[in-house]
Protein backbone atom coordinates (compact mmCIF):
# COMPACT_ATOMS: atom_id res chain seq x y z
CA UNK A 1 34.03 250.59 -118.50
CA UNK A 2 36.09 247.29 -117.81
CA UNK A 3 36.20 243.92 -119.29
CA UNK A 4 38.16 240.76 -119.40
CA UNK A 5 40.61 239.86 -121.97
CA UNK A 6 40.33 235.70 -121.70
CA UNK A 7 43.79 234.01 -122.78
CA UNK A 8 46.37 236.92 -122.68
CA UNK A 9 47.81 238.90 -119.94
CA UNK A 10 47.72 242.12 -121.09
CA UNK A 11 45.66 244.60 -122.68
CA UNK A 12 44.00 245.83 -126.57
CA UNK A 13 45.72 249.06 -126.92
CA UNK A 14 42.79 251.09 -126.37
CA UNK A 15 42.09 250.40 -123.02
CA UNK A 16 44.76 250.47 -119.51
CA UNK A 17 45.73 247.29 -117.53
CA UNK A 18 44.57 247.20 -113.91
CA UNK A 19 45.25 243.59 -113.36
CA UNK A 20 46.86 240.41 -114.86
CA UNK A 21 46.50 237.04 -113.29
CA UNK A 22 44.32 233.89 -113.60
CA UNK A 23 41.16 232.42 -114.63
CA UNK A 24 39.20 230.40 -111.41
CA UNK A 25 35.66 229.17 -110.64
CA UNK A 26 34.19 227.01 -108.26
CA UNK A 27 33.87 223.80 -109.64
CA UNK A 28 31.19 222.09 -108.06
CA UNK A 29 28.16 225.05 -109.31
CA UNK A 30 27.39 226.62 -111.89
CA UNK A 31 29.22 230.43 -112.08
CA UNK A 32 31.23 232.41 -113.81
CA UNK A 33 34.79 232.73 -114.49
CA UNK A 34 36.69 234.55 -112.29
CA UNK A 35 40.13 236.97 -113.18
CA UNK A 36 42.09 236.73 -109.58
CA UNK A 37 45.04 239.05 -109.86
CA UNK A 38 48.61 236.92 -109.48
CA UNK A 39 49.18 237.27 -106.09
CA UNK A 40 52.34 238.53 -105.08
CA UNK A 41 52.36 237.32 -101.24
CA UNK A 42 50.44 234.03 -99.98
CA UNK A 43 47.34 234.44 -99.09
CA UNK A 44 46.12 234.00 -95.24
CA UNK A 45 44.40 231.08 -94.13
CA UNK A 46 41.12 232.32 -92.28
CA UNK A 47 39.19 228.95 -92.49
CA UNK A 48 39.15 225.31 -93.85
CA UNK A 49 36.92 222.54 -94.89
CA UNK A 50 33.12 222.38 -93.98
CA UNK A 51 33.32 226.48 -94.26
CA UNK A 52 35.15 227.49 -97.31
CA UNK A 53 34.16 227.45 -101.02
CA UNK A 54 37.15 225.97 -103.17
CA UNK A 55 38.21 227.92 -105.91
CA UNK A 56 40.11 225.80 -108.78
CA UNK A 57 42.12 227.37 -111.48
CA UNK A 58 40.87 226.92 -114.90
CA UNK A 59 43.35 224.75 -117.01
CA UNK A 60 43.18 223.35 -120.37
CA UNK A 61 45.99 220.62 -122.40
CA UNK A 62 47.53 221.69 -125.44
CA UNK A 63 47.93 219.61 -128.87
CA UNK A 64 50.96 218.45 -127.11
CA UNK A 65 49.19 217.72 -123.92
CA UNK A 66 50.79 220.11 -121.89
CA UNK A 67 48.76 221.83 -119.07
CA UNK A 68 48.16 225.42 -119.52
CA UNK A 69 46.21 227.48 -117.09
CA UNK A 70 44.02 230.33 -118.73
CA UNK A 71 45.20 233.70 -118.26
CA UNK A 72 43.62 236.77 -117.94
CA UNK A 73 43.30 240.45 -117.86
CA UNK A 74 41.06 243.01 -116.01
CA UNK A 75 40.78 246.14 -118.83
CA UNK A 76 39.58 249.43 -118.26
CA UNK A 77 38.59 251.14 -121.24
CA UNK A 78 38.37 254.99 -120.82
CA UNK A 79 36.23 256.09 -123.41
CA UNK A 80 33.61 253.56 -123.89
CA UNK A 81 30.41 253.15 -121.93
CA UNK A 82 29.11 249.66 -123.44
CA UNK A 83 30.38 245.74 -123.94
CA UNK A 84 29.14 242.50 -124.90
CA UNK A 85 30.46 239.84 -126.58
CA UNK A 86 29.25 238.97 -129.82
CA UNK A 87 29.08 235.43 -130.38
CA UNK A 88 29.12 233.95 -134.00
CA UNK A 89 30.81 236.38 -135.71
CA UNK A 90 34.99 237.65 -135.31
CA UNK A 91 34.08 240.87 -135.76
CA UNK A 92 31.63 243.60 -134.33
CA UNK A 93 28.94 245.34 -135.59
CA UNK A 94 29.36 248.57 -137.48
CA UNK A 95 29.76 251.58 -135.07
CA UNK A 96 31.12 248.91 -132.07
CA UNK A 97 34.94 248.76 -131.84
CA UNK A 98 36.62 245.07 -132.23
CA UNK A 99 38.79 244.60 -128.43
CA UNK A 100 39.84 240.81 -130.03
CA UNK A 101 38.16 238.06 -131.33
CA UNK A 102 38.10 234.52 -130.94
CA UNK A 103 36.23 231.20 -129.83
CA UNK A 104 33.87 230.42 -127.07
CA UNK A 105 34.74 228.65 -124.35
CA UNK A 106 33.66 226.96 -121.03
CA UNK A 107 33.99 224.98 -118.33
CA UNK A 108 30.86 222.20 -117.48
CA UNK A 109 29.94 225.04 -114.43
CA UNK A 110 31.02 228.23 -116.13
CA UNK A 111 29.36 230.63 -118.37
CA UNK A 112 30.58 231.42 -122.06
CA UNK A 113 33.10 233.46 -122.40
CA UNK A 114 35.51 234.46 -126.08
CA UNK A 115 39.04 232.99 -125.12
CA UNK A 116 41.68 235.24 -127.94
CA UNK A 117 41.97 233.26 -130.95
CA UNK A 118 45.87 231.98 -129.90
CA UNK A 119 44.63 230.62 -126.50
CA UNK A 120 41.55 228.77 -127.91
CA UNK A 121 43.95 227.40 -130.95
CA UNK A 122 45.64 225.82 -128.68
CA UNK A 123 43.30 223.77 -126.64
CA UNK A 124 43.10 220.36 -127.36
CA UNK A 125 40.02 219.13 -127.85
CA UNK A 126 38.86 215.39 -129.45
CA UNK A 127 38.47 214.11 -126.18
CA UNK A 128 38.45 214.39 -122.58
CA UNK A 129 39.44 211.41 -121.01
CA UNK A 130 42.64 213.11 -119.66
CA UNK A 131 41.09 215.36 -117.12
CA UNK A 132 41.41 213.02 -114.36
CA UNK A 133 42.64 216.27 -112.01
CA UNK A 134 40.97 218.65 -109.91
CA UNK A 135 41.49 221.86 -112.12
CA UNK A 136 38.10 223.11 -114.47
CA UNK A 137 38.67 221.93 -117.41
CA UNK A 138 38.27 224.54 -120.65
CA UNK A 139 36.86 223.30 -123.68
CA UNK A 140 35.18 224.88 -126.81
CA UNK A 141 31.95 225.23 -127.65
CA UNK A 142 31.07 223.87 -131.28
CA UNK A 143 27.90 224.21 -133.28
CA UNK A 144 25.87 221.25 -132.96
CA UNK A 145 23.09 221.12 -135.66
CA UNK A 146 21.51 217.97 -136.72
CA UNK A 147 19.21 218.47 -139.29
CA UNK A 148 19.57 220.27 -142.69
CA UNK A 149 16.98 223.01 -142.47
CA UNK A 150 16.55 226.71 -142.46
CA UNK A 151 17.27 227.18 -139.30
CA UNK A 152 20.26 225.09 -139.26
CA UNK A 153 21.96 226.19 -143.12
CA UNK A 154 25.36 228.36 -142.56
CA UNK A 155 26.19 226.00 -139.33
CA UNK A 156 28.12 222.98 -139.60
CA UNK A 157 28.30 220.55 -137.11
CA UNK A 158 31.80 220.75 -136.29
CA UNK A 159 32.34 224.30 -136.58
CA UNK A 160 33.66 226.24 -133.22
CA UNK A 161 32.05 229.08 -132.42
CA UNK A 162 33.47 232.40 -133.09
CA UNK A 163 32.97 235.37 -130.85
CA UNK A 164 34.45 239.01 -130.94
CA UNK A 165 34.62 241.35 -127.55
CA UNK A 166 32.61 244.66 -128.53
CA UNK A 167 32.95 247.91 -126.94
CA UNK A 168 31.66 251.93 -127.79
């Protein structure tokens, strides 16, 4: 079984790295997050414009405003046969083994994904008037729960949500 570890380059002990590179999506439709391996040559140009689909790398600014792009890592985990990522909790459920936990995260045309706790601490995150580039901007995903009912009690309205990466 294989998974991505979001925000780090390398992999939880219990599983082998088979790749380390970058996070990328296309920017103008909705899809998911892509791990691209750091390439080691260029790559070849086959076609331009009108015919290609762009590819951006996924980028977010730091408390200190400093670009980061969001790294990754294509796992393969030996003896498990199951993943998911839990979201709303840091840790699994009984009987599911813990890979890392941390936030949720997106772009506006990515799924959720759970960025390691150390990436997603650093994103910076009041506003967004500073993505004025053409890299997919990462942001987190807060809790957003107006009234004070049932439904709604535990959640706060600023909270971030918290996710784990489960595997057995």
């Amino acid at each position: 079984m294989t998974f991505i570890h979001w925000g780090e380059n390398f992999c939880p002990p219990s599983s082998q790295l088979l790749l380390k590179g970058l996070a990328f999506n296309f920017r103008s439709k909705h899809d998911d997050l892509l791990c691209i391996r750091t390439l080691s040559k260029p790559s070849v140009t086959i076609g331009t414009g009108s015919v290609t689909h762009q590819l951006t790398p996924v980028a977010y600014r730091s408390v200190y405003y400093s670009l980061h792009y969001l790294t990754c890592a294509q796992c393969y985990a030996p003896n498990k046969t199951a993943v998911f990522v839990q979201l709303g909790a840091e840790v699994c459920p009984s009987g599911w083994t813990t890979e890392y936990s941390g936030y949720a995260v997106s772009t506006q045309t990515s799924d959720v994904v759970c960025l390691q706790d150390r990436g997603a601490k650093r994103i910076y995150w009041k506003n967004s008037i500073y993505w004025k580039n053409s890299l997919s901007d990462l942001r987190l995903i807060n809790i957003s729960c107006p009234y004070s009912d049932a439904i709604c009690s535990g959640y706060l309205s600023t909270d971030s949500l918290a996710c784990a990466l489960c595997t057995k």
